[in-house]
PDB file of N, CA and C in Angstrom:
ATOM      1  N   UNK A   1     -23.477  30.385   4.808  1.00  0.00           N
ATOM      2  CA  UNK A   1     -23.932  29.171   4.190  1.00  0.00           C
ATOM      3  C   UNK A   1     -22.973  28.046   4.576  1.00  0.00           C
ATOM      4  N   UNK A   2     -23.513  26.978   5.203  1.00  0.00           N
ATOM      5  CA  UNK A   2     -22.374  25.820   5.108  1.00  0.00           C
ATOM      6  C   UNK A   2     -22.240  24.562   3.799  1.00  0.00           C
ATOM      7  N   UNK A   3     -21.084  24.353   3.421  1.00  0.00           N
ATOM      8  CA  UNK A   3     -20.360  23.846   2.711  1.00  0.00           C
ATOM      9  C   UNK A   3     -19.746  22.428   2.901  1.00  0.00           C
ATOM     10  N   UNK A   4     -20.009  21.416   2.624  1.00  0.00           N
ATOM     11  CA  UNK A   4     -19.520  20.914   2.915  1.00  0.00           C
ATOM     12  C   UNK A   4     -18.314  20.565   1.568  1.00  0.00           C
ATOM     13  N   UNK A   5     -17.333  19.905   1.765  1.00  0.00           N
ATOM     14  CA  UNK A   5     -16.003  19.345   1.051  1.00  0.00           C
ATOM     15  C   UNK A   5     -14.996  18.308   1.842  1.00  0.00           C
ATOM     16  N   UNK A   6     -14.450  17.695   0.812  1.00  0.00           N
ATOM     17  CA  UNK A   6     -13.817  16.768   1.603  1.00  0.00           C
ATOM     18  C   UNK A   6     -12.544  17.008   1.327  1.00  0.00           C
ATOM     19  N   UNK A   7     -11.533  17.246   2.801  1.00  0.00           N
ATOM     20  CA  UNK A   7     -10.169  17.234   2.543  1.00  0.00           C
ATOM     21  C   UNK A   7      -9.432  16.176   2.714  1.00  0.00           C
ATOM     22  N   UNK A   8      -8.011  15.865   1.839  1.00  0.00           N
ATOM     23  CA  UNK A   8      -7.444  14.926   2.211  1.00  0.00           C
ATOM     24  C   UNK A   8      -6.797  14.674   3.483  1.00  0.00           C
ATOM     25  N   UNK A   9      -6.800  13.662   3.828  1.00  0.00           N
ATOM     26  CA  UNK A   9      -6.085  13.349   5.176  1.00  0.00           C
ATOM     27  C   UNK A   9      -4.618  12.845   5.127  1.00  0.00           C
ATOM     28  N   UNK A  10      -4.065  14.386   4.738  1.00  0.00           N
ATOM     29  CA  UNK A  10      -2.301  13.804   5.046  1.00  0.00           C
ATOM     30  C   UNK A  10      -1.838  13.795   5.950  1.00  0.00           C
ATOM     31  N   UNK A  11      -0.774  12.961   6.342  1.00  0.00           N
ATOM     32  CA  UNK A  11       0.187  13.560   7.476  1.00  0.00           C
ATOM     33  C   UNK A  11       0.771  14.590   7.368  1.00  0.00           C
ATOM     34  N   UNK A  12       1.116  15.670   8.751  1.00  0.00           N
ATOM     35  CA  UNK A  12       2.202  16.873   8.447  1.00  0.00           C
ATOM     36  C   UNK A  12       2.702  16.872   9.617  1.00  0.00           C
ATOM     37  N   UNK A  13       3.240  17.485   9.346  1.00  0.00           N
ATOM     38  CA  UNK A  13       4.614  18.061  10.400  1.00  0.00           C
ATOM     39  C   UNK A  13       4.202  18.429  11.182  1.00  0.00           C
ATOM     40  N   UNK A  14       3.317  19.816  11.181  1.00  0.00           N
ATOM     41  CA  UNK A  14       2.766  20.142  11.951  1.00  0.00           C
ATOM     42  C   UNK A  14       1.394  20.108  11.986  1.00  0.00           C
ATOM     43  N   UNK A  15       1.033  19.525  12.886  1.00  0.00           N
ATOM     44  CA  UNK A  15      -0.459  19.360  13.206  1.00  0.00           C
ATOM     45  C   UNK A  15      -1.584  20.523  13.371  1.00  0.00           C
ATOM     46  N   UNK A  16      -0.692  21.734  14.032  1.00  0.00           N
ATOM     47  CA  UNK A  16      -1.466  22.834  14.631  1.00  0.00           C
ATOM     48  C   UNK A  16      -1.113  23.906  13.235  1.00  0.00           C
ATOM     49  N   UNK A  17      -2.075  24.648  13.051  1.00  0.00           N
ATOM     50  CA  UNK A  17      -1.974  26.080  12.599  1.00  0.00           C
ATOM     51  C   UNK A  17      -2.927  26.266  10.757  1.00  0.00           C
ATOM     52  N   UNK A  18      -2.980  26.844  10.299  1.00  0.00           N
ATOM     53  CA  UNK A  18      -3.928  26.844   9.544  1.00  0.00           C
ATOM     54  C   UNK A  18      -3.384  26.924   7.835  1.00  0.00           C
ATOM     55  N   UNK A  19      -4.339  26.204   7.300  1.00  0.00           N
ATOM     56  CA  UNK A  19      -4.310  25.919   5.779  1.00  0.00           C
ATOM     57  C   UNK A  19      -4.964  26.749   4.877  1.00  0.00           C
ATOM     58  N   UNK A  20      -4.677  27.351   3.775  1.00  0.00           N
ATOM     59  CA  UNK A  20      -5.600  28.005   3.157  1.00  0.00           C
ATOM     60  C   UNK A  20      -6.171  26.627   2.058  1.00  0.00           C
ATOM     61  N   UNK A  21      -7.928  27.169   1.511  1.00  0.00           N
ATOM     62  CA  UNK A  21      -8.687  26.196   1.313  1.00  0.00           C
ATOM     63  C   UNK A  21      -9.394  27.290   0.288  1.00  0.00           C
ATOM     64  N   UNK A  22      -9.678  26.863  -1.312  1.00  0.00           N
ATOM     65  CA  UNK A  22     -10.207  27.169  -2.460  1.00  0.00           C
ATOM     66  C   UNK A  22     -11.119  26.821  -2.448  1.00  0.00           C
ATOM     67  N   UNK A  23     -12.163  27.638  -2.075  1.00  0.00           N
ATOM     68  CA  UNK A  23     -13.899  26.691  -1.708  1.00  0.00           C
ATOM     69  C   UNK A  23     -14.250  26.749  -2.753  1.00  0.00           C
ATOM     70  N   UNK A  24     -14.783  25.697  -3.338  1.00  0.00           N
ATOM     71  CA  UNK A  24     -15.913  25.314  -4.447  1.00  0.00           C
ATOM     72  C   UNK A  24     -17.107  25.789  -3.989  1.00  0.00           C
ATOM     73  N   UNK A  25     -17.720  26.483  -3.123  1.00  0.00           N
ATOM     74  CA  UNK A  25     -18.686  27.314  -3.238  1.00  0.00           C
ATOM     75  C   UNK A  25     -18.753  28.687  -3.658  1.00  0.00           C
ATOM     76  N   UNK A  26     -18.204  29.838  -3.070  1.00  0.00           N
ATOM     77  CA  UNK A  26     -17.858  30.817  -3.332  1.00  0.00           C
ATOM     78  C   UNK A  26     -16.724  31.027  -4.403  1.00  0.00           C
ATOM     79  N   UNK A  27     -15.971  30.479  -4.629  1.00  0.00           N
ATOM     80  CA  UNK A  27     -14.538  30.369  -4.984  1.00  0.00           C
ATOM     81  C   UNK A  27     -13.278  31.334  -4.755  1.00  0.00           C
ATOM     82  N   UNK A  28     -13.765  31.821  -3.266  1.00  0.00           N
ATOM     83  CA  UNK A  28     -12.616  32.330  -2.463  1.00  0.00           C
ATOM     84  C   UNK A  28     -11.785  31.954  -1.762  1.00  0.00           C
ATOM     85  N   UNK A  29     -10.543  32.088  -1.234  1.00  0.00           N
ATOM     86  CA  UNK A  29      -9.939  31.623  -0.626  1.00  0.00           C
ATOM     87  C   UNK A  29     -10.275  31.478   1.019  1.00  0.00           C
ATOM     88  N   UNK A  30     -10.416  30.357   1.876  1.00  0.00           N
ATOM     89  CA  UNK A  30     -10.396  30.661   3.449  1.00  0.00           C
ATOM     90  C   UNK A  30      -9.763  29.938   4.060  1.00  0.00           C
ATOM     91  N   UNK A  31      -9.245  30.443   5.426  1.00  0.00           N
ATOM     92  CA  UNK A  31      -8.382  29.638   6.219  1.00  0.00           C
ATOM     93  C   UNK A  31      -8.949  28.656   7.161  1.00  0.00           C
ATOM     94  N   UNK A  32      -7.769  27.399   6.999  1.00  0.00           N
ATOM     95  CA  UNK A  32      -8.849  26.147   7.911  1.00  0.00           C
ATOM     96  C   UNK A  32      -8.067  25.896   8.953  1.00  0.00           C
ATOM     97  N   UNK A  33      -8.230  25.615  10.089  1.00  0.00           N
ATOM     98  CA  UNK A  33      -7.393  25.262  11.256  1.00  0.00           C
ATOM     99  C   UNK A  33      -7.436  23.676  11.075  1.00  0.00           C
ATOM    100  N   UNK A  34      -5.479  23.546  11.068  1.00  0.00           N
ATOM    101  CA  UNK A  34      -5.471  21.951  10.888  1.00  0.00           C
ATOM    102  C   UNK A  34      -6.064  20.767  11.862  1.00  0.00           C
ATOM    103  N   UNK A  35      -5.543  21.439  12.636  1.00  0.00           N
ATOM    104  CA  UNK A  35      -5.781  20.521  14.186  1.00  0.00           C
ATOM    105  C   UNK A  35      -7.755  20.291  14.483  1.00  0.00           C
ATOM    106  N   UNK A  36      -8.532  21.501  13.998  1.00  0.00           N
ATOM    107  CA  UNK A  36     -10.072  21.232  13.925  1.00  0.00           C
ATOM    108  C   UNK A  36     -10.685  21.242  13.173  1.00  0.00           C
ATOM    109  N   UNK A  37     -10.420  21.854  11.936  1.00  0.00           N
ATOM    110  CA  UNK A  37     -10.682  21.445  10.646  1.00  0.00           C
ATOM    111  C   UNK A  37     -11.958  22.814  10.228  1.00  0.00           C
ATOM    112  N   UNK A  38     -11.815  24.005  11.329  1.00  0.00           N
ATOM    113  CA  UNK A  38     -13.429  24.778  11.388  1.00  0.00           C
ATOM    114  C   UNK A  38     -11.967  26.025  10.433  1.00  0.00           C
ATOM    115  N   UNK A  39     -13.411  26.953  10.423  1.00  0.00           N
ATOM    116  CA  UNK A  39     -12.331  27.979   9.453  1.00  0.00           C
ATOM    117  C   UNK A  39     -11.881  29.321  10.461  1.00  0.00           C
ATOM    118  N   UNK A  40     -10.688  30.146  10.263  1.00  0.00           N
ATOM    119  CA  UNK A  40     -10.824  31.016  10.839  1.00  0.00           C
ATOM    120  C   UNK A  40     -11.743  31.926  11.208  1.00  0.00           C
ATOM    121  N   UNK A  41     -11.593  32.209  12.078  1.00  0.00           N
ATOM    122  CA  UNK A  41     -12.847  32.912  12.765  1.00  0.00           C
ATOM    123  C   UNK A  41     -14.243  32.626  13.407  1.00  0.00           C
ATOM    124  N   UNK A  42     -14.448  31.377  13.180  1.00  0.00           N
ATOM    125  CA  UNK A  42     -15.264  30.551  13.265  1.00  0.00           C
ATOM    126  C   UNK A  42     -15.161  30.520  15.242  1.00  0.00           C
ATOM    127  N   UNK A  43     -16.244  31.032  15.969  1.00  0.00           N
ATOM    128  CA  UNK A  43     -16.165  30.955  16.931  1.00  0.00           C
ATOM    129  C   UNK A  43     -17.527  29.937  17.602  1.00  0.00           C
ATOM    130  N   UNK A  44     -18.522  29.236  16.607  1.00  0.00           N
ATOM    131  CA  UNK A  44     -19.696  28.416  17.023  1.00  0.00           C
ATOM    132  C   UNK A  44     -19.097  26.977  17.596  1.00  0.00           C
ATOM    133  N   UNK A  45     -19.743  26.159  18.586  1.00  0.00           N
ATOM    134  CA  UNK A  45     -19.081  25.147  19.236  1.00  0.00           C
ATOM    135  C   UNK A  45     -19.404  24.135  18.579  1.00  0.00           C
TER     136      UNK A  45
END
């Protein structure tokens, strides 16, 4: 199912590598890649 949510746009340190994210849909935890914003595992273009 896609989801949409809006994350804030901070600055960080590091740009690359991934965030964990408390979805208000499911209310599980998933990982987001900072630098593209898609979730782990996510291999669609």
């Amino acid at each position: 199912m896609k989801v949409q949510a809006w994350l804030a746009d901070e600055p960080s340190a590091k740009p690359s590598g991934f965030e964990l994210f408390e979805c208000p849909a499911c209310t599980q935890v998933h990982f987001i890649d900072r630098s593209t914003g898609k979730l782990l595992g996510d291999n669609s273009k």
